[in-house]
Protein backbone atom coordinates (compact mmCIF):
# COMPACT_ATOMS: atom_id res chain seq x y z
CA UNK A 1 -11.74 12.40 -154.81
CA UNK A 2 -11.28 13.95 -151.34
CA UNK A 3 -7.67 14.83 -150.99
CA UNK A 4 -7.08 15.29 -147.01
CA UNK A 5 -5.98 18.68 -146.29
CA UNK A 6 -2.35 18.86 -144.90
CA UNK A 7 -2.19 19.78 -141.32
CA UNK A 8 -0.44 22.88 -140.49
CA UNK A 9 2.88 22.33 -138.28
CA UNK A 10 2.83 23.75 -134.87
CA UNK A 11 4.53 27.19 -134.58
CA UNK A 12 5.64 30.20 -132.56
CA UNK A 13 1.96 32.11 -131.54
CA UNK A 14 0.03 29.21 -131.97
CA UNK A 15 -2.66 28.24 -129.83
CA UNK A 16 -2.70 24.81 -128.50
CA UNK A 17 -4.10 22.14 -125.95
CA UNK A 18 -2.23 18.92 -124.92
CA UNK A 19 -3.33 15.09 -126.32
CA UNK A 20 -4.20 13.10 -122.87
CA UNK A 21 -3.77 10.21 -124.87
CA UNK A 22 -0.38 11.01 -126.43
CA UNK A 23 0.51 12.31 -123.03
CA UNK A 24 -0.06 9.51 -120.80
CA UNK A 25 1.56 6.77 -123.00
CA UNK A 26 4.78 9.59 -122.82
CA UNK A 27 8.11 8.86 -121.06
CA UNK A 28 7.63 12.46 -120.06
CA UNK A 29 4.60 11.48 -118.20
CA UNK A 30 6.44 9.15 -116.04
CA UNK A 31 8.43 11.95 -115.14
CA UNK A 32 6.02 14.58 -113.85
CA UNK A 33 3.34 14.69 -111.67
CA UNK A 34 0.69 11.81 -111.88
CA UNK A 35 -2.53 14.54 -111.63
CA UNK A 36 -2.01 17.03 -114.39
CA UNK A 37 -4.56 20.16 -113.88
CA UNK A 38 -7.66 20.03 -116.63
CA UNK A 39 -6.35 23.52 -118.12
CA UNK A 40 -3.66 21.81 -120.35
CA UNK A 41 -6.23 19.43 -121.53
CA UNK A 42 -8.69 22.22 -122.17
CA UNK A 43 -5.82 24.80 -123.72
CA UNK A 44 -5.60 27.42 -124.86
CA UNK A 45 -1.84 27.27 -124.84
CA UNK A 46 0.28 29.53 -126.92
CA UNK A 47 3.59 28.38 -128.15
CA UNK A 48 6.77 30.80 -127.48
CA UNK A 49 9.03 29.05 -128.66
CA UNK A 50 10.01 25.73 -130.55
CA UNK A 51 13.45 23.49 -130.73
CA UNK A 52 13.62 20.82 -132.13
CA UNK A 53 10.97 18.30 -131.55
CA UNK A 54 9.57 20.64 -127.85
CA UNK A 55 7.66 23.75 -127.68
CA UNK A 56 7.52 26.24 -125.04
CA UNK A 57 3.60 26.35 -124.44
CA UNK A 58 2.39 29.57 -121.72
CA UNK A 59 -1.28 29.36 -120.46
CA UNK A 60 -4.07 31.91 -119.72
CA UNK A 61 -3.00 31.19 -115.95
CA UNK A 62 -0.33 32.47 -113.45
CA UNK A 63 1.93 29.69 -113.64
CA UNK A 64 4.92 28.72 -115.49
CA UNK A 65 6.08 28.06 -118.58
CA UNK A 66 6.35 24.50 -119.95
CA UNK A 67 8.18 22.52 -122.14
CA UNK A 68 6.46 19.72 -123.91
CA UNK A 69 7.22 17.54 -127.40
CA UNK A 70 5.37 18.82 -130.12
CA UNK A 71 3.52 15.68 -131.08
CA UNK A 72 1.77 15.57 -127.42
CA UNK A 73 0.14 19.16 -128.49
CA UNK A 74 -2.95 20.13 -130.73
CA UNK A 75 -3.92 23.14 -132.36
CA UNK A 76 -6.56 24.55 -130.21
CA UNK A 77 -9.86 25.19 -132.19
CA UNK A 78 -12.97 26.98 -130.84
């Protein structure tokens, strides 16, 4: 039998990338920018902070914070 191993939830200090395809089908997509830069795709993103169903993801980058729903993020593996 191969049980599937749970996936860990997203937390505070995790590192993270964003899902293109879970981003572009978003309503939150239709709301920003059409040409996203290739960083968030690429991540690492760490999570400072998470409410409800959003994070608060900071890159490796001198720009701002953002705010995006936890299901449009993945844990960031080397």
């Amino acid at each position: 039998m191969t049980d599937s191993i749970p996936k860990k939830p997203l937390k505070k200090g995790s590192l993270v990338f964003v899902d293109r395809e879970n981003y572009i089908k978003s309503i939150e997509a239709l709301a920003s920018d059409d040409d996203l830069p290739n960083y968030v795709f690429e991540g690492p993103g760490e999570i400072l902070s998470v409410k409800e169903e959003y994070a608060q993801v900071r890159w490796r980058r001198p720009v701002p914070d953002v705010w995006l729903k936890l299901d449009q993020l993945k844990e960031y593996t080397q």
